[in-house]
Structures are given as C-alpha cells and as structure tokens.
C-alpha atoms as a PDB file:
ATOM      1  CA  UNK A   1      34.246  91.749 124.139  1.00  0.00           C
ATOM      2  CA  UNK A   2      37.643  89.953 124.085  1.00  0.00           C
ATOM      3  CA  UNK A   3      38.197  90.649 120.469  1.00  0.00           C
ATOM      4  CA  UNK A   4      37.981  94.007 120.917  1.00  0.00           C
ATOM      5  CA  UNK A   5      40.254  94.067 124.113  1.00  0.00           C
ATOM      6  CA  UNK A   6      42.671  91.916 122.208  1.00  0.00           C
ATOM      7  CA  UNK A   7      42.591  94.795 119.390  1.00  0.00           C
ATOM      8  CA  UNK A   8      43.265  97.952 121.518  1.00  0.00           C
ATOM      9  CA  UNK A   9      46.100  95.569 123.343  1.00  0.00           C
ATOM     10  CA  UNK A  10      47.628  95.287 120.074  1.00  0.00           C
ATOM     11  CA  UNK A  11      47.155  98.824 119.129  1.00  0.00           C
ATOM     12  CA  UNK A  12      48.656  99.710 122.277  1.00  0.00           C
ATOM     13  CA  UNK A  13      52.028  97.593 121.862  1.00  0.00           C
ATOM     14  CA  UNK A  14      52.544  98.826 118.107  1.00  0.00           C
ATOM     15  CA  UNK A  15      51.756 102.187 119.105  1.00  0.00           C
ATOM     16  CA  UNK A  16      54.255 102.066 121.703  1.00  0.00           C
ATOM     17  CA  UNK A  17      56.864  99.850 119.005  1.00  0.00           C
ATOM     18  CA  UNK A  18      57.136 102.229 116.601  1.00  0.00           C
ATOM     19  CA  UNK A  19      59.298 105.191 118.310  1.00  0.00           C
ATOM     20  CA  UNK A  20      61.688 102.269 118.743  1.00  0.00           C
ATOM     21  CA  UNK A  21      61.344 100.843 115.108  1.00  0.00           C
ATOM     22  CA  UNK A  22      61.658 104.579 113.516  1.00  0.00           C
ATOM     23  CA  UNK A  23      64.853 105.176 115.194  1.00  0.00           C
ATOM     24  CA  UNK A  24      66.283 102.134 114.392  1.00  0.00           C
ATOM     25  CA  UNK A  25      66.050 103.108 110.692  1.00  0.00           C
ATOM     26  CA  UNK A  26      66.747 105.890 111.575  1.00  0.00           C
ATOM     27  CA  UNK A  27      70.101 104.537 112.773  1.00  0.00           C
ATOM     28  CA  UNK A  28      70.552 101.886 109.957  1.00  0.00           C
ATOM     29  CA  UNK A  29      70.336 104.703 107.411  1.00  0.00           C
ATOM     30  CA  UNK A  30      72.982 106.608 109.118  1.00  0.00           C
ATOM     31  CA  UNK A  31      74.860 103.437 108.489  1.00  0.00           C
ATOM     32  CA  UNK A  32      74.305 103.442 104.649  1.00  0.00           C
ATOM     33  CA  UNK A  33      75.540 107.002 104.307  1.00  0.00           C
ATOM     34  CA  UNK A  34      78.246 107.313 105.718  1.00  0.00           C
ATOM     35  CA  UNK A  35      79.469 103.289 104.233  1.00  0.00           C
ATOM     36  CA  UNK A  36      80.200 105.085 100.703  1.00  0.00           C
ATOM     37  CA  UNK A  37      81.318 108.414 102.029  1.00  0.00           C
ATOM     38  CA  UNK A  38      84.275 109.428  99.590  1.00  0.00           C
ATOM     39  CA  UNK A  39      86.734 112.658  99.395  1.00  0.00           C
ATOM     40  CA  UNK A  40      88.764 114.136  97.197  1.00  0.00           C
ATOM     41  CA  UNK A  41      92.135 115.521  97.706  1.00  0.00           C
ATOM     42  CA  UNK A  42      96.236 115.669  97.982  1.00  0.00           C
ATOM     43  CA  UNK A  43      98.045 113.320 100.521  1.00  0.00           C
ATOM     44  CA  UNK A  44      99.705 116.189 102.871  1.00  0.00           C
ATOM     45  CA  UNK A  45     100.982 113.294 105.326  1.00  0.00           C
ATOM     46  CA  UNK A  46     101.008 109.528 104.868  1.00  0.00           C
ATOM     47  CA  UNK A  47     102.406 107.020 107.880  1.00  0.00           C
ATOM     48  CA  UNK A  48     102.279 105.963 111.340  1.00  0.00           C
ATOM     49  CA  UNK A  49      98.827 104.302 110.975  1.00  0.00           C
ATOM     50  CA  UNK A  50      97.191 107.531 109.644  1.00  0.00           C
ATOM     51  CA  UNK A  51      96.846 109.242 106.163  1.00  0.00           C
ATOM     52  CA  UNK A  52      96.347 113.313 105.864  1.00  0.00           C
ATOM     53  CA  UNK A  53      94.398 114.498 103.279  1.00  0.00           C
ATOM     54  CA  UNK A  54      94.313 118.226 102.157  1.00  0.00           C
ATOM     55  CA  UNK A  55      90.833 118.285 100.599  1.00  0.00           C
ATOM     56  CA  UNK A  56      89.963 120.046  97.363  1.00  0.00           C
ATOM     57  CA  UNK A  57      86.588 121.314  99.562  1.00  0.00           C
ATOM     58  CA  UNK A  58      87.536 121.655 102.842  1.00  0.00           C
ATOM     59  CA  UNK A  59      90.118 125.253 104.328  1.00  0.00           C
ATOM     60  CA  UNK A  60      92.028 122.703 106.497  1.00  0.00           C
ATOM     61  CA  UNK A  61      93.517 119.074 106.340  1.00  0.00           C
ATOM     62  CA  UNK A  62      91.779 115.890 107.845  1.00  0.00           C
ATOM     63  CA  UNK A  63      93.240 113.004 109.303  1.00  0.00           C
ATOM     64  CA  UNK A  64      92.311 109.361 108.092  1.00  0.00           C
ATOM     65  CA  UNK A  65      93.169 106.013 109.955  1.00  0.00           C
ATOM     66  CA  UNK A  66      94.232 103.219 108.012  1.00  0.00           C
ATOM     67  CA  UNK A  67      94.501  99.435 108.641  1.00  0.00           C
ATOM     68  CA  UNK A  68      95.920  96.386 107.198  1.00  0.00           C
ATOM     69  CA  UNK A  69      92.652  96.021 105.644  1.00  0.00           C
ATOM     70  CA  UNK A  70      92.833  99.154 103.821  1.00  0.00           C
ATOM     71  CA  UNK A  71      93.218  98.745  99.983  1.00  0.00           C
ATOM     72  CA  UNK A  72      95.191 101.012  97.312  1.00  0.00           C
ATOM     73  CA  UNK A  73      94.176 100.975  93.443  1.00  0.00           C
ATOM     74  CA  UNK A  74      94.755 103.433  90.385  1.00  0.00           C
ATOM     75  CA  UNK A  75      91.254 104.412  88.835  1.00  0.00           C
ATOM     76  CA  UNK A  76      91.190 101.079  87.132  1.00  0.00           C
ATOM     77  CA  UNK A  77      90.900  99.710  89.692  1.00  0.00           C
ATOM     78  CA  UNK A  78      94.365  97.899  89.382  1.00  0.00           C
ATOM     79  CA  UNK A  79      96.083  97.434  92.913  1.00  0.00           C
ATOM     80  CA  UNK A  80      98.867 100.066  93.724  1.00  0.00           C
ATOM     81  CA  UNK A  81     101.896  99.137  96.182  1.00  0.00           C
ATOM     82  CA  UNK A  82     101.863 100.776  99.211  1.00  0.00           C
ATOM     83  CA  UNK A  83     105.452 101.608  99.063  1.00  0.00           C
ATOM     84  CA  UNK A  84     104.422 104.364  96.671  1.00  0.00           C
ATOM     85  CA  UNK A  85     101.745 106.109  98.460  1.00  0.00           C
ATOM     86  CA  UNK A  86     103.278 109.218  99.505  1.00  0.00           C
ATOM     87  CA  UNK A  87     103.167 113.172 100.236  1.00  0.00           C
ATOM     88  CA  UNK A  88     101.658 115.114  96.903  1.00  0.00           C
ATOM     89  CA  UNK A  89      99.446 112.568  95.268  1.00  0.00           C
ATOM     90  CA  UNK A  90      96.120 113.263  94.265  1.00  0.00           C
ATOM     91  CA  UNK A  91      93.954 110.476  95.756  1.00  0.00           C
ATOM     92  CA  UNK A  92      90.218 109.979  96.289  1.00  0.00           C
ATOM     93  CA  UNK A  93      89.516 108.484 100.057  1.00  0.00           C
ATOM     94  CA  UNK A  94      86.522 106.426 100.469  1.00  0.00           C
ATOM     95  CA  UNK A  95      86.291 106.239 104.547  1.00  0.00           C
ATOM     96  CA  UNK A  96      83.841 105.206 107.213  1.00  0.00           C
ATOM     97  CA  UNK A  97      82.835 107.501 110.354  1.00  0.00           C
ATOM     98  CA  UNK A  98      83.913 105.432 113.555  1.00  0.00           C
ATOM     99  CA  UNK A  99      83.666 107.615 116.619  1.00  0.00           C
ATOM    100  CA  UNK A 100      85.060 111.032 116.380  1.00  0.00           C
ATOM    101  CA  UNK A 101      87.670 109.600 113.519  1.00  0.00           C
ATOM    102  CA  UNK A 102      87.439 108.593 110.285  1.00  0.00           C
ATOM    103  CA  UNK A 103      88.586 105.458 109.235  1.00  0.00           C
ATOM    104  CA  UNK A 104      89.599 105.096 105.349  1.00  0.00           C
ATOM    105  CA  UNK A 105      89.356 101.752 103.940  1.00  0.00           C
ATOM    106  CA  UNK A 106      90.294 102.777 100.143  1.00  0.00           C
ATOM    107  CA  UNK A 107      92.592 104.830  98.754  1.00  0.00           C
ATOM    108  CA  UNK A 108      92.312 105.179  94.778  1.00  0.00           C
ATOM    109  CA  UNK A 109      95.308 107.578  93.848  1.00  0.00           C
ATOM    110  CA  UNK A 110      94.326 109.418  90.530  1.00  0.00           C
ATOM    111  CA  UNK A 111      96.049 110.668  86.840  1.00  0.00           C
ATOM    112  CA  UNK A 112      96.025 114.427  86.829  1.00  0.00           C
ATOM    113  CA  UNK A 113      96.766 116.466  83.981  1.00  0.00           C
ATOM    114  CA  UNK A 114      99.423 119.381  84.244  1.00  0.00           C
ATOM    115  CA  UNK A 115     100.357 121.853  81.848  1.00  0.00           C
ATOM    116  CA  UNK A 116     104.269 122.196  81.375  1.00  0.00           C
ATOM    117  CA  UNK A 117     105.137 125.054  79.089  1.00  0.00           C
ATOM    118  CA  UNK A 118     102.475 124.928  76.993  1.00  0.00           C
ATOM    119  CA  UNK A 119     102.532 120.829  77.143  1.00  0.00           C
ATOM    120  CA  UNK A 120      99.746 118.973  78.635  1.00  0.00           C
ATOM    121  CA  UNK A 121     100.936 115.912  80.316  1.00  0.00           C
ATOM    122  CA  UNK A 122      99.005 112.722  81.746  1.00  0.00           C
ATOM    123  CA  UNK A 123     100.707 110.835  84.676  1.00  0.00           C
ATOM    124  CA  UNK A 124      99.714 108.844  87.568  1.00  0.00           C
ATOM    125  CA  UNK A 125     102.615 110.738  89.954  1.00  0.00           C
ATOM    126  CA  UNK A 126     102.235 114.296  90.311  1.00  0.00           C
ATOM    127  CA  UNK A 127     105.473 115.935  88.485  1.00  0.00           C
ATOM    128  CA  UNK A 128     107.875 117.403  90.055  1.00  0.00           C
ATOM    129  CA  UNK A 129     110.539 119.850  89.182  1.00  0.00           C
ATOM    130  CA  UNK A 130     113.786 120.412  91.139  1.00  0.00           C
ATOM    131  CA  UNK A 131     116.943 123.204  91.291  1.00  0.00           C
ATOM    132  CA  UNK A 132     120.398 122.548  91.258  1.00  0.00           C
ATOM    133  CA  UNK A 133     123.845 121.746  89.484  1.00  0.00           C
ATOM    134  CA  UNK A 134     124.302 118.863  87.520  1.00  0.00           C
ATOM    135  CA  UNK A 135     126.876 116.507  89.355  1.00  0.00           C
ATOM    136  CA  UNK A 136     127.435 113.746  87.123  1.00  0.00           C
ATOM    137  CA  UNK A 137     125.518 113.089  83.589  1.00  0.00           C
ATOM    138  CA  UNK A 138     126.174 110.244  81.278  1.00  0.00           C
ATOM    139  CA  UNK A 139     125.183 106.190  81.169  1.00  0.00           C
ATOM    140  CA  UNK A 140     121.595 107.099  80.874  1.00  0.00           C
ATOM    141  CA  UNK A 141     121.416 108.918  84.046  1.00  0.00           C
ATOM    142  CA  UNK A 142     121.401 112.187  85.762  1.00  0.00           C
ATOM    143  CA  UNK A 143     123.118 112.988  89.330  1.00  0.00           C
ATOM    144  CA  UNK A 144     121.571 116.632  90.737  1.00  0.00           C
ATOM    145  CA  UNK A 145     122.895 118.291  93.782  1.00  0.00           C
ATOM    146  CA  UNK A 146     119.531 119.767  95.012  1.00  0.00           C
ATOM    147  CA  UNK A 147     119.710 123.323  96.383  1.00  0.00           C
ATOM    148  CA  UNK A 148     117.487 121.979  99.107  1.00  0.00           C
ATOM    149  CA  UNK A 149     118.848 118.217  99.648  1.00  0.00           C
ATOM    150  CA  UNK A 150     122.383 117.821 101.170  1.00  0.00           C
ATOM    151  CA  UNK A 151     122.657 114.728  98.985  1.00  0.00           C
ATOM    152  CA  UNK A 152     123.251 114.278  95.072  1.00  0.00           C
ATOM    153  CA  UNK A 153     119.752 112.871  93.884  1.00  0.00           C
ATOM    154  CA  UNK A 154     119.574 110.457  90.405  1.00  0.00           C
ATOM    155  CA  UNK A 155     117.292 110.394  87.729  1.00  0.00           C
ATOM    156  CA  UNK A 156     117.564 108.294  84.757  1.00  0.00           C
ATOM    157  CA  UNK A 157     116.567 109.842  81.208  1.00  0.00           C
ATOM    158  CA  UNK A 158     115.663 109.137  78.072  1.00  0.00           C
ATOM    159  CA  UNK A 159     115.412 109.594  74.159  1.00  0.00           C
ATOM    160  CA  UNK A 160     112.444 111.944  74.746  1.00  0.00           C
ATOM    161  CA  UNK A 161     113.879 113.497  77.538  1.00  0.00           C
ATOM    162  CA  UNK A 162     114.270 117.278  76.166  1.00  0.00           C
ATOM    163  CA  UNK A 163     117.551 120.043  77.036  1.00  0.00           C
ATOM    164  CA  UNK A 164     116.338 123.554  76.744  1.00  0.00           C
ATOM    165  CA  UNK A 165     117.470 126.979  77.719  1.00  0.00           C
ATOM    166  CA  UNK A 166     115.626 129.029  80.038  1.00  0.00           C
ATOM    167  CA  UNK A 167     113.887 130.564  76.647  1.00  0.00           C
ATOM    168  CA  UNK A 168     112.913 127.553  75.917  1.00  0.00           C
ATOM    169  CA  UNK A 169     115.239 126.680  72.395  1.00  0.00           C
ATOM    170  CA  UNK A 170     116.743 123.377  72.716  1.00  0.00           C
ATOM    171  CA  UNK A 171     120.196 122.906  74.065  1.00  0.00           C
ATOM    172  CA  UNK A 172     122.576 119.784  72.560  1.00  0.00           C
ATOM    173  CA  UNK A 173     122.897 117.650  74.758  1.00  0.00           C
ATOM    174  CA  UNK A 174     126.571 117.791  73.869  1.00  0.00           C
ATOM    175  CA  UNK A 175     126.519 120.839  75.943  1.00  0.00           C
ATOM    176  CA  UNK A 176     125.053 119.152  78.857  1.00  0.00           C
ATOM    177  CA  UNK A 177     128.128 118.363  81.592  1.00  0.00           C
ATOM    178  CA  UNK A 178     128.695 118.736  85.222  1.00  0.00           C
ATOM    179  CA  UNK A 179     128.860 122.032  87.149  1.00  0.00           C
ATOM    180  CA  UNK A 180     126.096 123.858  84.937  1.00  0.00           C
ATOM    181  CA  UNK A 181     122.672 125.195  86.822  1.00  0.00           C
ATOM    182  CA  UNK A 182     119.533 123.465  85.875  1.00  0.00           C
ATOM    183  CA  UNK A 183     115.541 122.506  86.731  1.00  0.00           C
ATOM    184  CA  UNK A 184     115.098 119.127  86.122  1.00  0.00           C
ATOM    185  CA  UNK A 185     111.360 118.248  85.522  1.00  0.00           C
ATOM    186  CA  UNK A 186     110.673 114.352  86.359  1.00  0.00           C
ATOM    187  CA  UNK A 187     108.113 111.873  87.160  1.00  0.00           C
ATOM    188  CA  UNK A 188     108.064 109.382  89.908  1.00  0.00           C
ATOM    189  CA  UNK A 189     107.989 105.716  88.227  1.00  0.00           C
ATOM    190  CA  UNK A 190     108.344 101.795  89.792  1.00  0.00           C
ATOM    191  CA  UNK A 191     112.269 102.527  88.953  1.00  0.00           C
ATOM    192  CA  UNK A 192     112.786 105.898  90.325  1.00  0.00           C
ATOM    193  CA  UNK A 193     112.503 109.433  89.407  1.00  0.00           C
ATOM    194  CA  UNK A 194     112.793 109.645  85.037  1.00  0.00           C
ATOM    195  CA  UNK A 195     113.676 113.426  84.314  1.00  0.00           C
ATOM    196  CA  UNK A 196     111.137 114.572  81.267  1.00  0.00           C
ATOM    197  CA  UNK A 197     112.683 117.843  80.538  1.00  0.00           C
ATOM    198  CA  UNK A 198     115.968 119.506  81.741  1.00  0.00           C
ATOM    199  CA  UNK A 199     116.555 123.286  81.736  1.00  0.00           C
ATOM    200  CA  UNK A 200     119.949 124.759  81.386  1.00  0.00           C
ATOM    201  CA  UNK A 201     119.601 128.103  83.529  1.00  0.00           C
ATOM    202  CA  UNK A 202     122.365 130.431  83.052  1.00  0.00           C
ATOM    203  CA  UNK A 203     125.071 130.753  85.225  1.00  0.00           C
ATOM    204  CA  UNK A 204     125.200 133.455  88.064  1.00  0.00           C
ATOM    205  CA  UNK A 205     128.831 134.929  89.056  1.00  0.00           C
ATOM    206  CA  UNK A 206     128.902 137.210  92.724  1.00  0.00           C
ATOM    207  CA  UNK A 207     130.997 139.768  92.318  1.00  0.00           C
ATOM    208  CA  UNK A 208     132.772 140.594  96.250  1.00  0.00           C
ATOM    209  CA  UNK A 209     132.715 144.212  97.124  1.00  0.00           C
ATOM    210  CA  UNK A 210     136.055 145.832  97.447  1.00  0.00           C
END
C-alpha cells in the first residue's frame, strides 16, 4: 500500500511542477530570441546615449540605447572608431529587448554600392555630394562655400579625382579656379572628406528689372 501512495504523491507533485517548468522554458526561449535579434538600416540620429535607426522594414524610426559596452566593427569584423559613427551610414544593429527599450550592443556599419553617373562605386561611407562655389583650389585641396553651410568646407583631392561639365565631358583642371559653381562628390575617410568627382555647373547671371 505505501508504494502505491508514494507513486500517486509523486504523480501529484510533477503534475503540479510542470505548469511551472513549461513556463520557465517558455521564458528562457524568449531569452534566446531576442539575444541575436539584428536590424537593418540608416543611422537617422547618433548621440546622447542613444542611436536612431531608420529601418529598411519598418514606416518609422526606432530608438536604440547604447553603452560603453557597445562594440562598432566594419563587416570584417575589424573594429571601427566611434568618432566616425554618424548620421547617413548604413549599419546593421544587433540589440537586446530590455523593458520597453531596446538596447543595442553591436553596431556593424556596412559597404554599400551606389551608382554615380553610370559608375558603380564601393565605399564604407555613404557618398555625398555638395553645392557651391569653389573658394580656394590648389596644394592638393579644395575649399567649397556650401550653399547650405555658412562656413567654407575642405576636401582634399586626388590624381583620380575627375573635373567635368554638367554634360559630363571633362573639364582641365587648368580651368578649375575660385568663384566658379560646382557639385563636389566626396567620400568621408580617417583624414576628412576626399572629393571623387567635381562638376563645373555653369554660371547663372540675374538680370534686375528696370
């Protein structure tokens, strides 16, 4: 008779165990997923302890958290300063769901590919094109006043950098001074912004109404 009490007690306790044991899976597998959650997307905002992130899935942005713990790599995996992390890079955010937040604890900014005038280009730094009248050129470097910065911005250039008209035919860069209208396409390297290809736009004159 006591073996079979001693059976249905310990039917009764597992019975009554297991609601408890199948939720804690359940809960440790809710852990697992979201450990490796991962996103991909454009930094819209990065500072003040939070990174914003306009996803290539999602209609609206979402706010990360970041931490001194938080690591930055290219895709090889190769550490990236955190100095360069900034608005307009293409990054994929592996994060962790803490509370009603999201906490990233990798960033891994990407290469994207981007078709300039027929030219497919690799870079790690989105490129960038801006407006405005050359200041200064010579000594390997460039001086812009921006139509939308109130300050003169400087890019160094190159032997591949290329002059063109707005047709596209290539311009000497004899012909290349101060006071003409161009775009300046450039990349954002460790030394600065390198202009890649400079177009000589043609000049505008306003005529004032009598």
């Amino acid at each position: 008779m006591k073996p079979i009490v001693s059976a249905l007690t310990f039917s009764s306790a597992l019975f009554l165990a297991l609601p408890a044991l199948a939720q804690e899976v359940r809960k440790e597998t809710v852990r697992e997923t979201t450990r490796d959650t991962t996103v991909n997307g454009t930094i819209n905002e990065f500072g003040d302890n939070r990174i914003i992130v306009r996803s290539e899935t999602a209609s609206a942005p979402t706010t990360y958290s970041f931490s001194k713990t938080t690591t930055y790599v290219d895709e090889a995996g190769a550490p990236v300063s955190r100095e360069i992390i900034k608005s307009g890079l293409p990054v994929t955010i592996h994060y962790v769901k803490e509370g009603d937040g999201y906490v990233a604890n990798r960033v891994v900014v990407k290469k994207t590919k981007t078709r300039v005038d027929g030219d497919t280009v690799e870079k790690t730094k989105t490129k960038t094109t801006t407006r405005g009248t050359i200041n200064e050129f010579g000594d390997n470097r460039l001086v812009i006043r921006s139509e939308t910065s109130p300050d003169p911005i400087r890019y160094s250039y190159t032997k591949s950098t290329t002059y063109v008209d707005e047709d596209g035919n290539p311009v000497s860069m004899e012909l290349v001074k101060s006071g003409l209208p161009v775009t300046v396409y450039y990349t954002t390297e460790d030394s600065g912004p390198v202009a890649t290809k400079v177009i000589v736009r043609k000049k505008t004159t306003t005529v004032k109404e009598r």
